[in-house]
PDB file of N, CA and C in Angstrom:
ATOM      1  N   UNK A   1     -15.184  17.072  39.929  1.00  0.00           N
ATOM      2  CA  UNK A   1     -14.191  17.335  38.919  1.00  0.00           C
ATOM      3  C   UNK A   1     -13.769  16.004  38.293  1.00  0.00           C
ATOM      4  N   UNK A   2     -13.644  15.876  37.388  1.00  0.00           N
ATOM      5  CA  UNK A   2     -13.317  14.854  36.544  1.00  0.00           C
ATOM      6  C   UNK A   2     -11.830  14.428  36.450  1.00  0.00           C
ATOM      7  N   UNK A   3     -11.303  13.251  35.952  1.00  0.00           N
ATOM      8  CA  UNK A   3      -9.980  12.736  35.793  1.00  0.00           C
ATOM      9  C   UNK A   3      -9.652  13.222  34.460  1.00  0.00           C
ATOM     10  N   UNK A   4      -8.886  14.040  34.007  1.00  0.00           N
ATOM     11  CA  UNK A   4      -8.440  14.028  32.536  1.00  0.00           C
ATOM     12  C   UNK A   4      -7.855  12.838  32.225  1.00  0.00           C
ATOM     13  N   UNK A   5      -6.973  12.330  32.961  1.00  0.00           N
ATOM     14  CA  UNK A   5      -5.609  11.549  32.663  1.00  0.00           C
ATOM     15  C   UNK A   5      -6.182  10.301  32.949  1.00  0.00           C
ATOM     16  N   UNK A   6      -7.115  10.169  32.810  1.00  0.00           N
ATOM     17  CA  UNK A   6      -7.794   8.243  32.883  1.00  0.00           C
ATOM     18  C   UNK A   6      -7.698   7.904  31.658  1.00  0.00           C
ATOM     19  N   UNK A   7      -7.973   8.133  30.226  1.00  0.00           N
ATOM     20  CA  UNK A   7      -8.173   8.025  28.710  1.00  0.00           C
ATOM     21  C   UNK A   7      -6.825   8.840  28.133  1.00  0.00           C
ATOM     22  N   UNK A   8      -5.715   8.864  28.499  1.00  0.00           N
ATOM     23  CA  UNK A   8      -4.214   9.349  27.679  1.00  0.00           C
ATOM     24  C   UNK A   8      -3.950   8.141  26.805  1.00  0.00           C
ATOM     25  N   UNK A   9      -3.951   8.629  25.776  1.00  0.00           N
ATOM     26  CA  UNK A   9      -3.549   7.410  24.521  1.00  0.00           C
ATOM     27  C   UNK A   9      -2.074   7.606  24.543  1.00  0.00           C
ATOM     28  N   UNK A  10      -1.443   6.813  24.503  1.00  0.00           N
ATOM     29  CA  UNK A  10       0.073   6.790  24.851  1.00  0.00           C
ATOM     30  C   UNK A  10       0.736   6.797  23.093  1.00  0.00           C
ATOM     31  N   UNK A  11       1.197   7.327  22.490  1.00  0.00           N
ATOM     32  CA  UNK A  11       2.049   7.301  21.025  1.00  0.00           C
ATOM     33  C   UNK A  11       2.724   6.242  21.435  1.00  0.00           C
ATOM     34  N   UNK A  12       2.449   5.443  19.898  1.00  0.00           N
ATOM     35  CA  UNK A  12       3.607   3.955  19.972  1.00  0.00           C
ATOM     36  C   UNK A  12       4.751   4.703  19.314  1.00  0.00           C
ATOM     37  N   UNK A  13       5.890   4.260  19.296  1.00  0.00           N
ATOM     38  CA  UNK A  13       6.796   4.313  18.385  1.00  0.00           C
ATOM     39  C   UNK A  13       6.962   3.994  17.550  1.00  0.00           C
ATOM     40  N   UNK A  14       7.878   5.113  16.542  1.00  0.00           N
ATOM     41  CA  UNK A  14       7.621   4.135  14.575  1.00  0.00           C
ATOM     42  C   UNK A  14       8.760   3.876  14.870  1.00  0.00           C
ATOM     43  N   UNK A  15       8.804   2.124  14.201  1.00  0.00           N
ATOM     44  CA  UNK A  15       9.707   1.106  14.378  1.00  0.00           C
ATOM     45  C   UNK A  15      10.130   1.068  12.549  1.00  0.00           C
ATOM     46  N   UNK A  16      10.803   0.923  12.070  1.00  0.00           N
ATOM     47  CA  UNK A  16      11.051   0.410  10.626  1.00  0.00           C
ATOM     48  C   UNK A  16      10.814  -0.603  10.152  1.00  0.00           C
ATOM     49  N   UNK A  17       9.822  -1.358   9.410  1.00  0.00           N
ATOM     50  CA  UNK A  17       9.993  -2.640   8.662  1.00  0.00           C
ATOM     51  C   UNK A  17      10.593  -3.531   8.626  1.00  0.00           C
ATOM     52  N   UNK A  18      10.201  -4.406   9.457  1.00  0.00           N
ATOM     53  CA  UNK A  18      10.769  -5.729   9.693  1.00  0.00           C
ATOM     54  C   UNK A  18      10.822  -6.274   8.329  1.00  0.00           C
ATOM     55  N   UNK A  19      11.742  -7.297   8.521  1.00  0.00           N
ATOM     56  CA  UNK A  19      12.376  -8.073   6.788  1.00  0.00           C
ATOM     57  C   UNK A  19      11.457  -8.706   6.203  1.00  0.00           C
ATOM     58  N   UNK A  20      10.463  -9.244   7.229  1.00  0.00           N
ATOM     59  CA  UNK A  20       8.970 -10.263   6.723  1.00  0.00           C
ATOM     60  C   UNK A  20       8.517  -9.400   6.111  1.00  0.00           C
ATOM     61  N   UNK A  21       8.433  -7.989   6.757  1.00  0.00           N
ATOM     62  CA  UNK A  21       7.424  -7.118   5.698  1.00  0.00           C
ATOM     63  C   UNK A  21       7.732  -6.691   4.528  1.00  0.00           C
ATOM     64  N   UNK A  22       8.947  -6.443   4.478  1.00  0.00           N
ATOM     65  CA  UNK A  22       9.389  -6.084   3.272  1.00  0.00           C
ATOM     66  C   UNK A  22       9.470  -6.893   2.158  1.00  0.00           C
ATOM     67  N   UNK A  23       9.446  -8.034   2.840  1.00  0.00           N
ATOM     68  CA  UNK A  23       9.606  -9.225   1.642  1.00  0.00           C
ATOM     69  C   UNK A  23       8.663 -10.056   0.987  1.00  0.00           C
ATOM     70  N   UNK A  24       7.257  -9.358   2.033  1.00  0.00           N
ATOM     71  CA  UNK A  24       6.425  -9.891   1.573  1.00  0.00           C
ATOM     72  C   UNK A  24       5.768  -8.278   0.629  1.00  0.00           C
ATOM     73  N   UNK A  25       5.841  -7.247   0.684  1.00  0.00           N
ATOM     74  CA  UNK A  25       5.592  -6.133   0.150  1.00  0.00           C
ATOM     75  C   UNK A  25       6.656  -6.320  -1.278  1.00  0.00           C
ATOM     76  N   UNK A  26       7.723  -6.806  -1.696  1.00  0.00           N
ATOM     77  CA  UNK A  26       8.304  -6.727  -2.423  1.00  0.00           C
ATOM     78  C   UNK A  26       7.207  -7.782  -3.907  1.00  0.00           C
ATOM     79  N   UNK A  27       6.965  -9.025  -3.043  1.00  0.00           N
ATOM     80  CA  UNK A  27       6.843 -10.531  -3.572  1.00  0.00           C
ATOM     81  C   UNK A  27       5.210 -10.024  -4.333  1.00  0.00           C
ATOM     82  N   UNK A  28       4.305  -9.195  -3.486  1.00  0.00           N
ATOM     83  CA  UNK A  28       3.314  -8.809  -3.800  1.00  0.00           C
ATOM     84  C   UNK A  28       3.317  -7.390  -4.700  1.00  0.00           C
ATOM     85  N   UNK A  29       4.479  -6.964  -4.834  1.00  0.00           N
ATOM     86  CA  UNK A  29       4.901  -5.753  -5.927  1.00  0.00           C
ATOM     87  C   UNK A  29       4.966  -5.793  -7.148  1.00  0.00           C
ATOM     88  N   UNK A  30       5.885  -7.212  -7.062  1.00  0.00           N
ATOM     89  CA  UNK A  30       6.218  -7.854  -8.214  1.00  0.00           C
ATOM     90  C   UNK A  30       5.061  -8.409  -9.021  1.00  0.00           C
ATOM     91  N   UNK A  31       4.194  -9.395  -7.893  1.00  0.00           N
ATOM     92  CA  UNK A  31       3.168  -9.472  -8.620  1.00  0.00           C
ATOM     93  C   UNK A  31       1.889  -8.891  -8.968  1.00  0.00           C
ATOM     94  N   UNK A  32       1.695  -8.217  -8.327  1.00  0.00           N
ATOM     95  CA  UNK A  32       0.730  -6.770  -9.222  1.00  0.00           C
ATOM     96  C   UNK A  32       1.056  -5.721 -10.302  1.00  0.00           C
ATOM     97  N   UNK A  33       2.299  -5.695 -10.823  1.00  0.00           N
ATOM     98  CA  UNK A  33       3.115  -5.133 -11.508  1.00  0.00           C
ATOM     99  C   UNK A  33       2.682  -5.113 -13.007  1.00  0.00           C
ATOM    100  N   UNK A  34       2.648  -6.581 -13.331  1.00  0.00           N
ATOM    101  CA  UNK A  34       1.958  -7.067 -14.765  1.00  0.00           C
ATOM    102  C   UNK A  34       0.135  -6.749 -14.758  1.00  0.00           C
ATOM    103  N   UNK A  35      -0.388  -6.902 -13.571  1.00  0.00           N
ATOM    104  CA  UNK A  35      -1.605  -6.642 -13.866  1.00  0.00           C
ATOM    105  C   UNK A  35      -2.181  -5.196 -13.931  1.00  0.00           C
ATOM    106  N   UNK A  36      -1.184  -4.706 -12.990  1.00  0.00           N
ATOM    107  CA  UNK A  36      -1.288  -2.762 -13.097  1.00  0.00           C
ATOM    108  C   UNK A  36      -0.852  -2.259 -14.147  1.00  0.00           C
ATOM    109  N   UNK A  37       0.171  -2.753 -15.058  1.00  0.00           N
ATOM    110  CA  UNK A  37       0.560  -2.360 -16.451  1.00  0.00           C
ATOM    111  C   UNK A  37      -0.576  -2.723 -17.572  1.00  0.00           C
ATOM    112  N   UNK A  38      -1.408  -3.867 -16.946  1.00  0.00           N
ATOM    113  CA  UNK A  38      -2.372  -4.378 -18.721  1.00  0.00           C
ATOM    114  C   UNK A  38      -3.303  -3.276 -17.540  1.00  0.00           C
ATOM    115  N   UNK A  39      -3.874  -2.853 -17.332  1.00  0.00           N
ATOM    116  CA  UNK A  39      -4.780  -2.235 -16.412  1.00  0.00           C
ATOM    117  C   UNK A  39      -4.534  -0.675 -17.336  1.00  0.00           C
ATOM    118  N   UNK A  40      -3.536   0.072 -17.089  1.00  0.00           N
ATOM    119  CA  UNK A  40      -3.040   0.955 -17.537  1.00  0.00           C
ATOM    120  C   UNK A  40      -3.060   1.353 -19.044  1.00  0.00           C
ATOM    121  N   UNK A  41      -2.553  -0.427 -19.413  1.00  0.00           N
ATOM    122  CA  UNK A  41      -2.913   0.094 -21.073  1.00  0.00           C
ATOM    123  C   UNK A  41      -3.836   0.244 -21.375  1.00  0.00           C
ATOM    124  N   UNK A  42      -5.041  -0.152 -20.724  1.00  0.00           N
ATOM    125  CA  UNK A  42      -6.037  -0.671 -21.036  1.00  0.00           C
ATOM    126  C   UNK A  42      -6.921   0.645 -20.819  1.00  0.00           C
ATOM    127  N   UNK A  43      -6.643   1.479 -20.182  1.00  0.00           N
ATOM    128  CA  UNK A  43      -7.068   3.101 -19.960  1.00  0.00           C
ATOM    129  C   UNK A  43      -6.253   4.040 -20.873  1.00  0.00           C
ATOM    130  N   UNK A  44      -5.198   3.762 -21.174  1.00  0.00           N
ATOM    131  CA  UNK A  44      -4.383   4.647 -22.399  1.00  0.00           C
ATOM    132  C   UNK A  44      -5.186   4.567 -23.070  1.00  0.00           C
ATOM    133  N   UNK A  45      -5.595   3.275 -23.430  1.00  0.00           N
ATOM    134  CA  UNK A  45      -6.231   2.634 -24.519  1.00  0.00           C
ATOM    135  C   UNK A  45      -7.279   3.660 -25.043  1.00  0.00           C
ATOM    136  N   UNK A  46      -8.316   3.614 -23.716  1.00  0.00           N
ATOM    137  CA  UNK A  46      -9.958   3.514 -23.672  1.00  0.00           C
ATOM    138  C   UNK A  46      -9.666   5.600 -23.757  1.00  0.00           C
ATOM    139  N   UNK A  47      -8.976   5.726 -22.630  1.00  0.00           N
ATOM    140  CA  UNK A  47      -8.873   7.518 -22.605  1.00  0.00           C
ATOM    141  C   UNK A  47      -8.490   8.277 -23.076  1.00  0.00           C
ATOM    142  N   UNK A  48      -7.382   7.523 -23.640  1.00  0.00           N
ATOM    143  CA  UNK A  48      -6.348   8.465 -24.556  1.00  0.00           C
ATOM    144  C   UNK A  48      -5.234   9.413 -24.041  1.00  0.00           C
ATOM    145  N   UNK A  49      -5.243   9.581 -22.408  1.00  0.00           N
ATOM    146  CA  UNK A  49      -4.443  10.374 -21.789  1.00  0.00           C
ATOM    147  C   UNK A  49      -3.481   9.925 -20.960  1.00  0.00           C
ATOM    148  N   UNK A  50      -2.367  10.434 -20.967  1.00  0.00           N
ATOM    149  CA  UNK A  50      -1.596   9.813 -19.767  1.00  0.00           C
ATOM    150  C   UNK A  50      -1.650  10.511 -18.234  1.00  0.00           C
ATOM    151  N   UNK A  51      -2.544  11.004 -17.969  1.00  0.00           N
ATOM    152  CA  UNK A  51      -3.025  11.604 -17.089  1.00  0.00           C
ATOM    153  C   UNK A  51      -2.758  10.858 -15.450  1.00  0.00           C
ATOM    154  N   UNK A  52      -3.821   9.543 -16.199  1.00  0.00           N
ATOM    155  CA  UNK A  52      -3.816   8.352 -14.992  1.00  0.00           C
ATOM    156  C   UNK A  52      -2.610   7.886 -14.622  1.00  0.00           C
ATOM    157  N   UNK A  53      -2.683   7.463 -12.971  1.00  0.00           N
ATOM    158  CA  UNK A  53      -1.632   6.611 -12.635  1.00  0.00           C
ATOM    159  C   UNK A  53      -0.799   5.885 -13.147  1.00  0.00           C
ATOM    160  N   UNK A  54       0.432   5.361 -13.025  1.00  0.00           N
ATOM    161  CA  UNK A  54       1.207   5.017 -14.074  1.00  0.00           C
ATOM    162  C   UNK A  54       0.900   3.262 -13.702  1.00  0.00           C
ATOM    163  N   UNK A  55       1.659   2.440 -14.146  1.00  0.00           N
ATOM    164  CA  UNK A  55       1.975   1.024 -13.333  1.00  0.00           C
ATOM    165  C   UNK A  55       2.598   0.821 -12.345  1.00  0.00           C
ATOM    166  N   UNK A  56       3.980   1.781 -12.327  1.00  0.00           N
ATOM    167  CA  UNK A  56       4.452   1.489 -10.910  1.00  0.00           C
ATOM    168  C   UNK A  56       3.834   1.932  -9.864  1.00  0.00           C
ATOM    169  N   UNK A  57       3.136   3.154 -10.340  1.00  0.00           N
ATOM    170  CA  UNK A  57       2.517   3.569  -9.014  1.00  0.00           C
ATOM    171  C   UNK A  57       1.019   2.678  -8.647  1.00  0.00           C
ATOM    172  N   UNK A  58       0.117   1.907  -9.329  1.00  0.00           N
ATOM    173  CA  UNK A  58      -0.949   1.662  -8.966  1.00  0.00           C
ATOM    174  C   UNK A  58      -0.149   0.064  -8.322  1.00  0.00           C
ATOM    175  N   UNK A  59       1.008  -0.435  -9.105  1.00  0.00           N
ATOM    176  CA  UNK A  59       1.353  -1.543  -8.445  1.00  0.00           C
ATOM    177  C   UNK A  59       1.923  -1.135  -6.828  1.00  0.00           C
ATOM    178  N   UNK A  60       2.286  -0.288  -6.579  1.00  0.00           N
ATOM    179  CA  UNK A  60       2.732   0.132  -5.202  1.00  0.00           C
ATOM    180  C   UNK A  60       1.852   0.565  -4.556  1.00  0.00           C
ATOM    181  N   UNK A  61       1.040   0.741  -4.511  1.00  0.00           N
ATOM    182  CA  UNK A  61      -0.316   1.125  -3.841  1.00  0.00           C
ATOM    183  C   UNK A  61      -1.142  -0.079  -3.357  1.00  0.00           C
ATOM    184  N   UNK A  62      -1.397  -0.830  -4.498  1.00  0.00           N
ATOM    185  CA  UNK A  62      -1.958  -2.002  -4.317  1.00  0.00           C
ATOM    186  C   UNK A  62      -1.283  -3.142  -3.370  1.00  0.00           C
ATOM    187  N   UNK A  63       0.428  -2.872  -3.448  1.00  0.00           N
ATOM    188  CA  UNK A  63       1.335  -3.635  -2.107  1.00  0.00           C
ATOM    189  C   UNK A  63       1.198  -2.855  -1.419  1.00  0.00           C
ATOM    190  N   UNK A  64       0.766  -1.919  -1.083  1.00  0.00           N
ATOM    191  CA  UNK A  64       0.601  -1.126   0.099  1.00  0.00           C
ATOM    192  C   UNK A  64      -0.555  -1.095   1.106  1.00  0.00           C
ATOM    193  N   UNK A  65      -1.550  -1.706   0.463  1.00  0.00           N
ATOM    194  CA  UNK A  65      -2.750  -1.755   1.078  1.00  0.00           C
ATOM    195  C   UNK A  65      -3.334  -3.340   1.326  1.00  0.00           C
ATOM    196  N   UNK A  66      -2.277  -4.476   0.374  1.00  0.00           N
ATOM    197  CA  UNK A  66      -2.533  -5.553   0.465  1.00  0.00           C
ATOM    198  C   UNK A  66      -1.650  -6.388   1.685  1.00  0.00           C
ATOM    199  N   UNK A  67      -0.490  -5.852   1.918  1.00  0.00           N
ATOM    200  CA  UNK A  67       0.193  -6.137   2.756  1.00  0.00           C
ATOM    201  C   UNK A  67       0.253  -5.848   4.188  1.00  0.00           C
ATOM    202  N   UNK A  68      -0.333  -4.954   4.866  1.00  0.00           N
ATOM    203  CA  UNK A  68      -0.550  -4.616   5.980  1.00  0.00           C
ATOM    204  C   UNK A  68      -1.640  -5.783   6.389  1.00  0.00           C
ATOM    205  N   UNK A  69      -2.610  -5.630   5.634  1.00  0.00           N
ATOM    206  CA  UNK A  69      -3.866  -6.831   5.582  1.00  0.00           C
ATOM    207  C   UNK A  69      -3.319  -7.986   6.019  1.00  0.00           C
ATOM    208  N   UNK A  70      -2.307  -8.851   5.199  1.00  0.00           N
ATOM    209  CA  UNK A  70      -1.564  -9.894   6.000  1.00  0.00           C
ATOM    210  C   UNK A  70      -1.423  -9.935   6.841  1.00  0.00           C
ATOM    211  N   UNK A  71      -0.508  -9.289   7.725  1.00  0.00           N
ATOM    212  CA  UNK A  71      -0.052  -9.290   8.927  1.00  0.00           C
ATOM    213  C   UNK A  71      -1.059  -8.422   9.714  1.00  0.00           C
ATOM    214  N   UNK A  72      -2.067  -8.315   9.574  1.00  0.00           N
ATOM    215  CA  UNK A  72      -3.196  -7.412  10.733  1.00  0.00           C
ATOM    216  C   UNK A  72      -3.928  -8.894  10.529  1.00  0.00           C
ATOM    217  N   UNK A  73      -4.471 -10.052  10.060  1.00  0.00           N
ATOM    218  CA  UNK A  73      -4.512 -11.126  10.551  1.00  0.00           C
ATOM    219  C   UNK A  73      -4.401 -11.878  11.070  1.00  0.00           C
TER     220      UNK A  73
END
C-alpha cells in the first residue's frame, strides 16, 4: 500500500503587497503608460475600432507581468 501523504503540497498564504512591490508596479505603470497609449493610437489608427484594449489597461498588464519578473530574480 502506498503513502498518500508523502507528496501533500501545503497552500502558502496570500500575503498583500509589500510597499517594494507596489512601488515598483506603480514606477513601471507610469512608464508603460505613454507607450501603451501611442500603441493604441496606432491601432485606432490602422483598425478603425475601439474594440481593442484601451491604454490603461494594456499599461496595467504590462506592470503586471513585468514586475513579478523583478522580484522572481
Amino acid at each position: 500500500m502506498t503513502d498518500q501523504t508523502s507528496d501533500v503540497q501545503i497552500a502558502r498564504a496570500h500575503r498583500p503587497p509589500k510597499a517594494e512591490f507596489t512601488v515598483y508596479f506603480a514606477i513601471i505603470f507610469l512608464a508603460a503608460l505613454p507607450v501603451a497609449a501611442i500603441t493604441w493610437l496606432l491601432t485606432l489608427v490602422r483598425q478603425g475600432n475601439l474594440k481593442t484594449k484601451g491604454p490603461i489597461s494594456r499599461a496595467w498588464s504590462q506592470a503586471r507581468i513585468i514586475t513579478p519578473m523583478i522580484f522572481s530574480a
